[in-house]
C-alpha atoms as a PDB file:
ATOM      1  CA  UNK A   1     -37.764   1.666 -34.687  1.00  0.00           C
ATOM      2  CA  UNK A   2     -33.852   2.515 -35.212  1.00  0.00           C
ATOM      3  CA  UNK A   3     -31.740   1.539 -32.349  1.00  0.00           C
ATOM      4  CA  UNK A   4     -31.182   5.428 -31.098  1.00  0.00           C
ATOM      5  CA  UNK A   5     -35.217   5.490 -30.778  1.00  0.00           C
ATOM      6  CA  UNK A   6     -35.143   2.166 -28.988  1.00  0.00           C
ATOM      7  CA  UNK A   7     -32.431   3.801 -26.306  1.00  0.00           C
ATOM      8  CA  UNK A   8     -34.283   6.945 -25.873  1.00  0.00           C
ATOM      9  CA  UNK A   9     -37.509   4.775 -24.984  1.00  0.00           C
ATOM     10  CA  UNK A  10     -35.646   2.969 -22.706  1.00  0.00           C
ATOM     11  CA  UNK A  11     -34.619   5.873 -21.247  1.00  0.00           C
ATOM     12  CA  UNK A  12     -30.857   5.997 -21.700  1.00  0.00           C
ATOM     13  CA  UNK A  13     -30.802   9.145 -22.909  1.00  0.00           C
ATOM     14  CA  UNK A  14     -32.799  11.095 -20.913  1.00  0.00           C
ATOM     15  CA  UNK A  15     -31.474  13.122 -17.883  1.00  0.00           C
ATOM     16  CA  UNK A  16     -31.136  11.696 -14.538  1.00  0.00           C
ATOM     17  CA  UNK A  17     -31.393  12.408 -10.930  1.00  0.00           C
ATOM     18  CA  UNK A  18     -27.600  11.372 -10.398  1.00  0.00           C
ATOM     19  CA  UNK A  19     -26.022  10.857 -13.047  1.00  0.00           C
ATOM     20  CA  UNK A  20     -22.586   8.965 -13.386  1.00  0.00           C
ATOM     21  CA  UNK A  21     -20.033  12.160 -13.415  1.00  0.00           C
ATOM     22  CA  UNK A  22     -21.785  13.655 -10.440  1.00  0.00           C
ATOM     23  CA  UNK A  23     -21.755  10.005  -8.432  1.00  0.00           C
ATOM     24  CA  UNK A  24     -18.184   9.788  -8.897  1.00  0.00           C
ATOM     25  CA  UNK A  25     -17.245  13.930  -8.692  1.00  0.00           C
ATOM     26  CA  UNK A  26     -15.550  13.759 -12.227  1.00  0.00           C
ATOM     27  CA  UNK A  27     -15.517  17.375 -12.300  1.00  0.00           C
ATOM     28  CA  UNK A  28     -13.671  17.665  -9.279  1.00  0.00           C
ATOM     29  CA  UNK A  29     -11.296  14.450 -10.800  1.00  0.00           C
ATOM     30  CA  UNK A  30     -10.472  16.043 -14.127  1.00  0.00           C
ATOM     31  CA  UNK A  31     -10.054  19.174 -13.537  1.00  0.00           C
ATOM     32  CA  UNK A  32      -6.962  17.995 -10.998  1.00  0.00           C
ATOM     33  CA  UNK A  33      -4.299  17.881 -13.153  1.00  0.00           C
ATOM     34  CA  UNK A  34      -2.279  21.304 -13.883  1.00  0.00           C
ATOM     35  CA  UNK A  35       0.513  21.413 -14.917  1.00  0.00           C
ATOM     36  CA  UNK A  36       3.102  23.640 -13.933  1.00  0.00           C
ATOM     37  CA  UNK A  37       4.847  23.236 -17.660  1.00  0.00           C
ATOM     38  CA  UNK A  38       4.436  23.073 -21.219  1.00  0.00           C
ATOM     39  CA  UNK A  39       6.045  19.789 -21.819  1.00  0.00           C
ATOM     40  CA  UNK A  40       4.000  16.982 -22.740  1.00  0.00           C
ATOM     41  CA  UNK A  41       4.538  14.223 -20.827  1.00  0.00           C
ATOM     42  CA  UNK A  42       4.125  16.344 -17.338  1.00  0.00           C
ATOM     43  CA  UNK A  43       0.433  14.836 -17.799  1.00  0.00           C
ATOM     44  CA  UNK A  44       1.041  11.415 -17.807  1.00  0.00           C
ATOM     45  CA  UNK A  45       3.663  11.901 -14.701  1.00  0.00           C
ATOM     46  CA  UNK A  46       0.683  13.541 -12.668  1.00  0.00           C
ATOM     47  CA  UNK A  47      -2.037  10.959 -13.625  1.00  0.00           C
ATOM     48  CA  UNK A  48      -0.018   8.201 -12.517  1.00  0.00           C
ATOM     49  CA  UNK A  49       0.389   9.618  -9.535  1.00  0.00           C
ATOM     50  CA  UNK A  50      -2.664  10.455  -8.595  1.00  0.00           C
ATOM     51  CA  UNK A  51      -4.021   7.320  -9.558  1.00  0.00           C
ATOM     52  CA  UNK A  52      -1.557   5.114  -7.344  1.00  0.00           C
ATOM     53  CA  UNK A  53      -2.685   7.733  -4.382  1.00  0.00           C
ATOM     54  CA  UNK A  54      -6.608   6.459  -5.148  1.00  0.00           C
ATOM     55  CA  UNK A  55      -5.578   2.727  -5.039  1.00  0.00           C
ATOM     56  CA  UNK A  56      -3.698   3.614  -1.798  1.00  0.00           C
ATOM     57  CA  UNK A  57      -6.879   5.202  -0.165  1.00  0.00           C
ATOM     58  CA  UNK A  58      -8.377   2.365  -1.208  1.00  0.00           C
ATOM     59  CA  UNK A  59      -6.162  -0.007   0.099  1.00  0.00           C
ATOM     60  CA  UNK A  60      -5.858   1.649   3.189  1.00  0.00           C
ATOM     61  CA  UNK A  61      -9.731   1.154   3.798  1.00  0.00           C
ATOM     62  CA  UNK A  62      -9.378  -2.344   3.221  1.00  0.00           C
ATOM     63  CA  UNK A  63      -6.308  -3.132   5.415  1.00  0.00           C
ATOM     64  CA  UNK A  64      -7.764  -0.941   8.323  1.00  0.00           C
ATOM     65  CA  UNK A  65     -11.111  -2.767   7.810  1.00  0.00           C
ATOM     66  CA  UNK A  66      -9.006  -6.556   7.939  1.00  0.00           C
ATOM     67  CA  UNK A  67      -7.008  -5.364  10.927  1.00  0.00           C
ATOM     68  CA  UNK A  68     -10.565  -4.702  12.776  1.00  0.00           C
ATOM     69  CA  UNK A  69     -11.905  -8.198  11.517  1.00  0.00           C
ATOM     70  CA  UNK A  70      -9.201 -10.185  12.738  1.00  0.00           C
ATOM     71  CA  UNK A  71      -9.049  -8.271  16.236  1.00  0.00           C
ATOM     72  CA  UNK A  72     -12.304  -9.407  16.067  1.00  0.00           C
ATOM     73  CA  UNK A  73     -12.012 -13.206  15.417  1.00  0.00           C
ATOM     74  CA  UNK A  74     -13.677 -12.702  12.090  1.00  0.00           C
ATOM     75  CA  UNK A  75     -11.231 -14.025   9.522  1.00  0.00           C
ATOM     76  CA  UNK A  76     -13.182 -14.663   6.361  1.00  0.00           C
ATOM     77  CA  UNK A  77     -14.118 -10.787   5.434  1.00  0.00           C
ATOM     78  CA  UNK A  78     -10.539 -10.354   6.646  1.00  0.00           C
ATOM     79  CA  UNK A  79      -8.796 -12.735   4.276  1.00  0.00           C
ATOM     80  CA  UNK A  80     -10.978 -11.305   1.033  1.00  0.00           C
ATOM     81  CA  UNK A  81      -9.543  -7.611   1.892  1.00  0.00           C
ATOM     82  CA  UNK A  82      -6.181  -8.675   2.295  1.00  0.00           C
ATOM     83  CA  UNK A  83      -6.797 -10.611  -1.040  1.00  0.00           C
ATOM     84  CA  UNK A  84      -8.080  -7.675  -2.126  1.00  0.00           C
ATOM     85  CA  UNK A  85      -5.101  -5.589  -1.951  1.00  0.00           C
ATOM     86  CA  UNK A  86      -2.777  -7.713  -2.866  1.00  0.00           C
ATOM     87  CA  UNK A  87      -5.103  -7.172  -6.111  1.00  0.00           C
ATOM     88  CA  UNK A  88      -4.048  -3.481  -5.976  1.00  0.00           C
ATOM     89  CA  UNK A  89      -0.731  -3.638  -6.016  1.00  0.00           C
ATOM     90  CA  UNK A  90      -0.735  -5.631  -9.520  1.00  0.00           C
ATOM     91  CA  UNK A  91      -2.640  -2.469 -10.593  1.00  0.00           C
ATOM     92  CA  UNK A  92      -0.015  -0.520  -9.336  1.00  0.00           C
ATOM     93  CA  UNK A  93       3.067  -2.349 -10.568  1.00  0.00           C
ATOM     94  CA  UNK A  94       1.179  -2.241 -13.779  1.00  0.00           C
ATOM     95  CA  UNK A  95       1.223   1.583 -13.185  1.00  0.00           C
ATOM     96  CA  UNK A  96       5.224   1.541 -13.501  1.00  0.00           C
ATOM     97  CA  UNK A  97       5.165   0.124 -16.813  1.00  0.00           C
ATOM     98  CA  UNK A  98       3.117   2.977 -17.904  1.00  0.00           C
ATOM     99  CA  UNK A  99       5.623   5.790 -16.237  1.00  0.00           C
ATOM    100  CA  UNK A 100       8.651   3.671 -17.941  1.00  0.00           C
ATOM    101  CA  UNK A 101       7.416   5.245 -21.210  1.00  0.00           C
ATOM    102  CA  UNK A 102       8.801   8.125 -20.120  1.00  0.00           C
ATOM    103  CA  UNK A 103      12.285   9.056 -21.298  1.00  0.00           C
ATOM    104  CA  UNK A 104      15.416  10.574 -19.122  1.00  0.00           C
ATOM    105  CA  UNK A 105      15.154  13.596 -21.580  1.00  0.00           C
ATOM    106  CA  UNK A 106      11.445  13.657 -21.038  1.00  0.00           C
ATOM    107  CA  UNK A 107      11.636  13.455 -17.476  1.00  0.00           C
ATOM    108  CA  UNK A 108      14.426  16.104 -17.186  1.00  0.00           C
ATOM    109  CA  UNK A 109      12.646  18.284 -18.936  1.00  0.00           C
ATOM    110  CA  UNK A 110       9.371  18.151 -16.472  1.00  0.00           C
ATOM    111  CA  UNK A 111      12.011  18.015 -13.477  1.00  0.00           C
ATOM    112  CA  UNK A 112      12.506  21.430 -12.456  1.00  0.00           C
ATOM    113  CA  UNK A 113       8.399  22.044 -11.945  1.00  0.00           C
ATOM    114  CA  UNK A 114       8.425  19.558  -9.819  1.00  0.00           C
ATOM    115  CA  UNK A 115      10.495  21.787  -6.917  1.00  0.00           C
ATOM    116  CA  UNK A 116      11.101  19.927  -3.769  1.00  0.00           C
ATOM    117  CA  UNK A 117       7.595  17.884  -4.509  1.00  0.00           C
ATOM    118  CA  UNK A 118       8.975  13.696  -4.274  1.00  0.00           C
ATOM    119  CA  UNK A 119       6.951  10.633  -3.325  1.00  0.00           C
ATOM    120  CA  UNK A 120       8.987  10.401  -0.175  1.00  0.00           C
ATOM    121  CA  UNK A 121       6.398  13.141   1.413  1.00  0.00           C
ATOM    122  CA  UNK A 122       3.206  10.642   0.590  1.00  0.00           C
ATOM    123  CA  UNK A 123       1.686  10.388   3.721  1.00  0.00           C
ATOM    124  CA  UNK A 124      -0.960   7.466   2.385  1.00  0.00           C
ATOM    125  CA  UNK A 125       2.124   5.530   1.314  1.00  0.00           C
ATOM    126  CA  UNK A 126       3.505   5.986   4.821  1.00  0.00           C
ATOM    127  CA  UNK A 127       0.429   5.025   6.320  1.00  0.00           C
ATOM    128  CA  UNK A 128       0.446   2.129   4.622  1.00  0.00           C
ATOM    129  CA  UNK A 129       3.914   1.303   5.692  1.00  0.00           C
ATOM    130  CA  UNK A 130       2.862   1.743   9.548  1.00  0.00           C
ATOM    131  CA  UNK A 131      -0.425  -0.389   9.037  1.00  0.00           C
ATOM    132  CA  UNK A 132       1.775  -3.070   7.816  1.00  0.00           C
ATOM    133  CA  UNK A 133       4.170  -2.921  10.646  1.00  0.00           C
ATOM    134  CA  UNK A 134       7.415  -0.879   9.261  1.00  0.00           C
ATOM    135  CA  UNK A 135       7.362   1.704  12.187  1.00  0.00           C
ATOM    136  CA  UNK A 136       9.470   4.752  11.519  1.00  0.00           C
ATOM    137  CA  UNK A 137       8.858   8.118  13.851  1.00  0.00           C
ATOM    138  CA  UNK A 138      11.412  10.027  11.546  1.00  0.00           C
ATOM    139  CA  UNK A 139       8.934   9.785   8.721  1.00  0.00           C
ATOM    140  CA  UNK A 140       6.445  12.227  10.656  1.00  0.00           C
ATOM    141  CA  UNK A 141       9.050  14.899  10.637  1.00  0.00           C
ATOM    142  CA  UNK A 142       7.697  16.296   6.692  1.00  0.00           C
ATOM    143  CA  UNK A 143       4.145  16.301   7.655  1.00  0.00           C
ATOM    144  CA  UNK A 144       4.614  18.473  10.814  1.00  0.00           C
ATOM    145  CA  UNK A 145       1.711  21.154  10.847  1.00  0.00           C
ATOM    146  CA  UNK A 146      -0.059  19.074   7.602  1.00  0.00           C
ATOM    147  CA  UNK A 147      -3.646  18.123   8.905  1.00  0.00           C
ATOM    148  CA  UNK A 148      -3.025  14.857   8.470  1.00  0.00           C
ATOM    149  CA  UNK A 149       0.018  14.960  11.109  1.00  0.00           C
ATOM    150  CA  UNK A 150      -2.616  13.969  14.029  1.00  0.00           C
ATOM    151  CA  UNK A 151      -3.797  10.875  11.668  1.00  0.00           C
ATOM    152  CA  UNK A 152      -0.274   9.497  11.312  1.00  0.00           C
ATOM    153  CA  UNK A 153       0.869   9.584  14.035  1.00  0.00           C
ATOM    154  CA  UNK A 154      -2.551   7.351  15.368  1.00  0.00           C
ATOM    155  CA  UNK A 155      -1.851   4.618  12.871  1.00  0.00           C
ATOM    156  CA  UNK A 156       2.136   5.053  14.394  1.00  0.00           C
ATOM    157  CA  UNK A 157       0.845   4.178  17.722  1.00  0.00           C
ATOM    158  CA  UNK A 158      -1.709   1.798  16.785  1.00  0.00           C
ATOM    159  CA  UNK A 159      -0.730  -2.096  16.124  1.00  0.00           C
ATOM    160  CA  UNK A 160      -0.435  -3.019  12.844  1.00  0.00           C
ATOM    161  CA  UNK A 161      -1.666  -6.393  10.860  1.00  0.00           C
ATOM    162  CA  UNK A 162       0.812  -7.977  11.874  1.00  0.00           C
ATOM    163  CA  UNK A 163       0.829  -7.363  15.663  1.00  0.00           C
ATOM    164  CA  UNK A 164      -2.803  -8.098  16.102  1.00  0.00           C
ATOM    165  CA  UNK A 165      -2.207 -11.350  13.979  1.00  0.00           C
ATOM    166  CA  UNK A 166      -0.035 -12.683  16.468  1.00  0.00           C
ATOM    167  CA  UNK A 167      -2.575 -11.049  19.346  1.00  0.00           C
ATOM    168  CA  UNK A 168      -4.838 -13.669  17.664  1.00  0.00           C
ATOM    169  CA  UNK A 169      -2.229 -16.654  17.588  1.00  0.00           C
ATOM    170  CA  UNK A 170      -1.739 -16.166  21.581  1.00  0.00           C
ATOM    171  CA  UNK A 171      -5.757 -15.904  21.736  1.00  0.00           C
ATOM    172  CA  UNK A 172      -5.550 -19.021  19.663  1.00  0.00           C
ATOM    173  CA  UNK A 173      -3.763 -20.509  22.412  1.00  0.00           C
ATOM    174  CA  UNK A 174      -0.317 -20.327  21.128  1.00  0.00           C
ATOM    175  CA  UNK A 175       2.942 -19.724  22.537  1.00  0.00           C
ATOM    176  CA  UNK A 176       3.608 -15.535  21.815  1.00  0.00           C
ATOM    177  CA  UNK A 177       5.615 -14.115  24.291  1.00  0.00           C
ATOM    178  CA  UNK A 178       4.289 -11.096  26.405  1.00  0.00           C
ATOM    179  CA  UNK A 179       6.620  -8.850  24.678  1.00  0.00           C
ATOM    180  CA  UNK A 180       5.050  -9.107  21.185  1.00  0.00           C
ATOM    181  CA  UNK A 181       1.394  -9.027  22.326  1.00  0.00           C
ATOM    182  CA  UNK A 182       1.897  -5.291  24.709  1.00  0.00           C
ATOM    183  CA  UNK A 183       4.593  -3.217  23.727  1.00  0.00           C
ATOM    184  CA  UNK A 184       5.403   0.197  22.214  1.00  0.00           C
ATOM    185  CA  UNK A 185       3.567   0.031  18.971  1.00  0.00           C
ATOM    186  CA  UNK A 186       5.357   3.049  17.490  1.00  0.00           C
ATOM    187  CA  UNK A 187       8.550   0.941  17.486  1.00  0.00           C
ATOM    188  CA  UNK A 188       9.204  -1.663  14.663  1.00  0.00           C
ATOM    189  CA  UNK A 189       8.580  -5.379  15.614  1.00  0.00           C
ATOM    190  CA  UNK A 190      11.119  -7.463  15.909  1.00  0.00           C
ATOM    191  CA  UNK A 191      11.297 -11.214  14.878  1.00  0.00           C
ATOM    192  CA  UNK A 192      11.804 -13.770  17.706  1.00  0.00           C
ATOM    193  CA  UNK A 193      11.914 -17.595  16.977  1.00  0.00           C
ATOM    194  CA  UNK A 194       8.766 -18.231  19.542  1.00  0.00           C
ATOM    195  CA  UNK A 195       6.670 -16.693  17.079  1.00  0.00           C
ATOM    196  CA  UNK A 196       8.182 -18.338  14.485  1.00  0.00           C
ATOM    197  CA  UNK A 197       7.746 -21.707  15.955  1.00  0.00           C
ATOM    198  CA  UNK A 198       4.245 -20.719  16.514  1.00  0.00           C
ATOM    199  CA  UNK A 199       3.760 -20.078  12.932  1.00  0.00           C
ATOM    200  CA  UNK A 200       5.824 -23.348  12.022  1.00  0.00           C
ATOM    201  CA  UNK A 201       3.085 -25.380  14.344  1.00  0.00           C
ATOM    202  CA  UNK A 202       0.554 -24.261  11.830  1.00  0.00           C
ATOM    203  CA  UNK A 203       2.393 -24.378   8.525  1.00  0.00           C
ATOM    204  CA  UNK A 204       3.215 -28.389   9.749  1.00  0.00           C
ATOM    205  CA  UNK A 205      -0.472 -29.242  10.696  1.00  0.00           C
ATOM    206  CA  UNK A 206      -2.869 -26.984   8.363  1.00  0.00           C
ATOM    207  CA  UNK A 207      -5.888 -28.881   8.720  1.00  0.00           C
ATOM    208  CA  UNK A 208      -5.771 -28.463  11.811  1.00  0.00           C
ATOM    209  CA  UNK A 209      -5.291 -24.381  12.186  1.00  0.00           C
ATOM    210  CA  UNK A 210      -6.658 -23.844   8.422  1.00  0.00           C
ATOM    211  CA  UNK A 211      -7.878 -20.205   9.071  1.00  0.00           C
ATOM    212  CA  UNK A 212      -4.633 -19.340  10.496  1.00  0.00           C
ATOM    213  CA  UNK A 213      -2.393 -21.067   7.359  1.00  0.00           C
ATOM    214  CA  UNK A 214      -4.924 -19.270   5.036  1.00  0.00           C
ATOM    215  CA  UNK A 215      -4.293 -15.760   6.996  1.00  0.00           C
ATOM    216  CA  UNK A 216      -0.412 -16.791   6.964  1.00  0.00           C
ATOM    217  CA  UNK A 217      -0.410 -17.503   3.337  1.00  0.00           C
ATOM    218  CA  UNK A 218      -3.187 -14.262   2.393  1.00  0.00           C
ATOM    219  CA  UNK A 219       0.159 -12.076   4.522  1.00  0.00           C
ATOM    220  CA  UNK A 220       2.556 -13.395   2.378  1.00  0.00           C
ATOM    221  CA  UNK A 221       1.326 -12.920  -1.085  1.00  0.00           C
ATOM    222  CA  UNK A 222       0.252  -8.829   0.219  1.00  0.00           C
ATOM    223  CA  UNK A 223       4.131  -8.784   1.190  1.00  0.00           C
ATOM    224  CA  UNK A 224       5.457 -10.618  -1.564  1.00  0.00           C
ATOM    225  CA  UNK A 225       3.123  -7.817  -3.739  1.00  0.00           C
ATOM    226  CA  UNK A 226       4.010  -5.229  -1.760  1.00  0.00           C
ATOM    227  CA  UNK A 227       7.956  -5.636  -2.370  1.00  0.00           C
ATOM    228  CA  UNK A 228       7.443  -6.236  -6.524  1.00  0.00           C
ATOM    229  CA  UNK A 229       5.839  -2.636  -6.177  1.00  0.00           C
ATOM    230  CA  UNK A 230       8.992  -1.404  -4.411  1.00  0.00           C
ATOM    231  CA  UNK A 231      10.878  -3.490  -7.135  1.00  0.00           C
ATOM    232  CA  UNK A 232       9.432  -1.876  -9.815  1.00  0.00           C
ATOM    233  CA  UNK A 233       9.307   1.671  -8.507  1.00  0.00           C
ATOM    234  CA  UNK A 234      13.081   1.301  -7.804  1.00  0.00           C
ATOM    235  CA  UNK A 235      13.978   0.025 -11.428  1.00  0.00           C
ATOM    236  CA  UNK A 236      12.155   2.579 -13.033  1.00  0.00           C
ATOM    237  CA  UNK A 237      13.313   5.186 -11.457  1.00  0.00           C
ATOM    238  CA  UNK A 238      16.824   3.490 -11.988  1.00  0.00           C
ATOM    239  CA  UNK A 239      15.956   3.941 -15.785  1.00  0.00           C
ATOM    240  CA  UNK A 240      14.435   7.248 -15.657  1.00  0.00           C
ATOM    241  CA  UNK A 241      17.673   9.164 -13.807  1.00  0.00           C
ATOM    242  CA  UNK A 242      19.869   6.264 -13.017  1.00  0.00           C
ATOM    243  CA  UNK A 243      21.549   7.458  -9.486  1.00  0.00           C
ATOM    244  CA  UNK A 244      20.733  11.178  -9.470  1.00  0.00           C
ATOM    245  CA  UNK A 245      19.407  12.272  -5.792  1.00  0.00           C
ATOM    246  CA  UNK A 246      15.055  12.394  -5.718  1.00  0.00           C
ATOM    247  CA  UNK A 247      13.727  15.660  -5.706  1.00  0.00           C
ATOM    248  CA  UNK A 248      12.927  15.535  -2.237  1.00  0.00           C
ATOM    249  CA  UNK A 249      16.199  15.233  -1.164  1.00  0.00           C
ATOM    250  CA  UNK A 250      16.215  11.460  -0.463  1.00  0.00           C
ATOM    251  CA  UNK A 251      19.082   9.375  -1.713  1.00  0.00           C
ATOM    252  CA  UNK A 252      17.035   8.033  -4.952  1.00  0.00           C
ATOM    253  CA  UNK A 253      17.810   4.240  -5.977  1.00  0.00           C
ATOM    254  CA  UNK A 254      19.734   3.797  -3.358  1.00  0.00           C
ATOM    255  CA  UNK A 255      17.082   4.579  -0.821  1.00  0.00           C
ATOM    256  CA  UNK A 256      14.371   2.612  -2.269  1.00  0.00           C
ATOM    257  CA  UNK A 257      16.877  -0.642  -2.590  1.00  0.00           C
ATOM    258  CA  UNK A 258      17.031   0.453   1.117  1.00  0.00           C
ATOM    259  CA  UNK A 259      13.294  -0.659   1.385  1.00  0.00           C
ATOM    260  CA  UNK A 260      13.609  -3.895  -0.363  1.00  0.00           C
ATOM    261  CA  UNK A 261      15.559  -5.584   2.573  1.00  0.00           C
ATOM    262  CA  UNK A 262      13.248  -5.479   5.418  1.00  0.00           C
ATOM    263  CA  UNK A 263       9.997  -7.972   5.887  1.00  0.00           C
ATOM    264  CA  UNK A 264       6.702  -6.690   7.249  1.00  0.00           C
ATOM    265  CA  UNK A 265       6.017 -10.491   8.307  1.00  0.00           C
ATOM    266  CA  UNK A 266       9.463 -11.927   8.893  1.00  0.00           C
ATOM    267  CA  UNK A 267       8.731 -15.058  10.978  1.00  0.00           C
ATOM    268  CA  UNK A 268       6.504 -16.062   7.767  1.00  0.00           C
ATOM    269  CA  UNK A 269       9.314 -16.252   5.526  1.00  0.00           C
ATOM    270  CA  UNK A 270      12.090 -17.711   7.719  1.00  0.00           C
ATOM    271  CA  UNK A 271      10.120 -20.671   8.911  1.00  0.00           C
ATOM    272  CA  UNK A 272      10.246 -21.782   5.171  1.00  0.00           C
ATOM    273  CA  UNK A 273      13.614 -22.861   6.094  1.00  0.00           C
ATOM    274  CA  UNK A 274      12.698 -24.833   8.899  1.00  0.00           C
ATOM    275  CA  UNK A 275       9.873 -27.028   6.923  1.00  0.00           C
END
């Protein structure tokens, strides 16, 4: 019996109920890329794009799903999510690389079908950027009358990882003032030392509090992650126009360098200094 009989017996070959393109919609998947031009490499600037939106969905489910854990008390599923996207984002700093092939002339020439279209308007990225704590209300303005307007401006007023990590320090028994624990969620949180010397108590006796240094430690490495994507989005764009304004209006390089100097966890990083 050849090997191609020996598959067909098996029944490899033979038509099933589901099969793998209609599980995962392929149809629907490949047939989303058009492209408004002629020019080559408009392709590869789409795909990427799209694919860093699926890790983001994903990601989004698993940071909304470790948020509920640890609101809950129930750290271990909670710590393998967070893991989990901090996973992602190596996928989509990886991601960069692959734009980077793309030359100034090359992008230039792609540029004007693009119109007013920019990754400043992606609402999953802003999402993501609210779940993790960096509050901004001026970011709903683009996605007024967009159906996912309502969703936004939820996770906005909702506490982020962050906040309900410290909700569990104080349940923990430790020191968080009143402020941090029931407060206007849409604003941006603020560092405070008491919360840092709560986090310092755990960092200098992690036997004792080891699910809390592990959930510490899981929230730096997303952040420190999270910030080599911003990195590397920032330098290639630097290499792909260099300081011309984004299409959406925003101030380009200078914008995203913006981004690098804030901390979703900040009280995690300064205590360093105080070990």
């Amino acid at each position: 019996m050849s090997e191609d009989d020996s598959l067909l017996v098996d029944g490899i070959h033979s038509r099933p109920d589901l099969s793998y393109g209609e599980y995962l919609k392929l149809d629907a998947i490949l047939s989303a890329q058009d492209p408004l031009s002629s020019e080559h490499d408009e392709l590869l600037f789409i795909v990427i794009h799209q694919a860093s939106e699926l890790w983001m969905r994903l990601s989004l489910h698993e940071l909304r799903a470790a948020r509920e854990h640890i609101r809950r008390d129930d750290l271990g599923p909670a710590f393998k999510m967070i893991a989990r996207v901090s996973r992602i984002q190596a996928q989509l700093i990886q991601s960069w690389d692959v734009l980077a092939t793309m030359t100034p002339s090359e992008y230039s020439a792609i540029r004007p079908s693009l119109g007013q279209s920019s990754g400043f308007q992606s609402y999953q990225y802003r999402m993501l950027e609210f779940l993790l704590g960096a509050k901004d209300a001026g970011m709903l303005r683009v996605h007024e009358g967009l159906a996912v307007h309502p969703q936004m401006v939820e996770e906005l007023n909702t506490p982020s990882l962050y906040d309900e990590s410290l909700r569990l320090l104080a349940r923990r028994g430790f020191a968080i003032p009143a402020d941090r624990l029931d407060r206007d969620w849409s604003q941006p949180y603020e560092s405070t030392p008491a919360v840092e010397a709560a986090w310092l108590e755990v960092y200098q006796a992690p036997e004792a509090h080891w699910d809390l240094y592990e959930l510490a430690e899981k929230l730096v490495d997303l952040e420190f992650r999270f910030q080599q994507w911003r990195f590397a989005h920032m330098k290639t764009v630097e290499r792909i126009i260099g300081f011309k304004r984004g299409t959406g209006g925003s101030s380009g390089v200078a914008y995203l360098g913006r981004a690098l100097g804030g901390s979703f966890f900040p009280e995690l990083f300064s205590l360093r200094t105080s070990l």
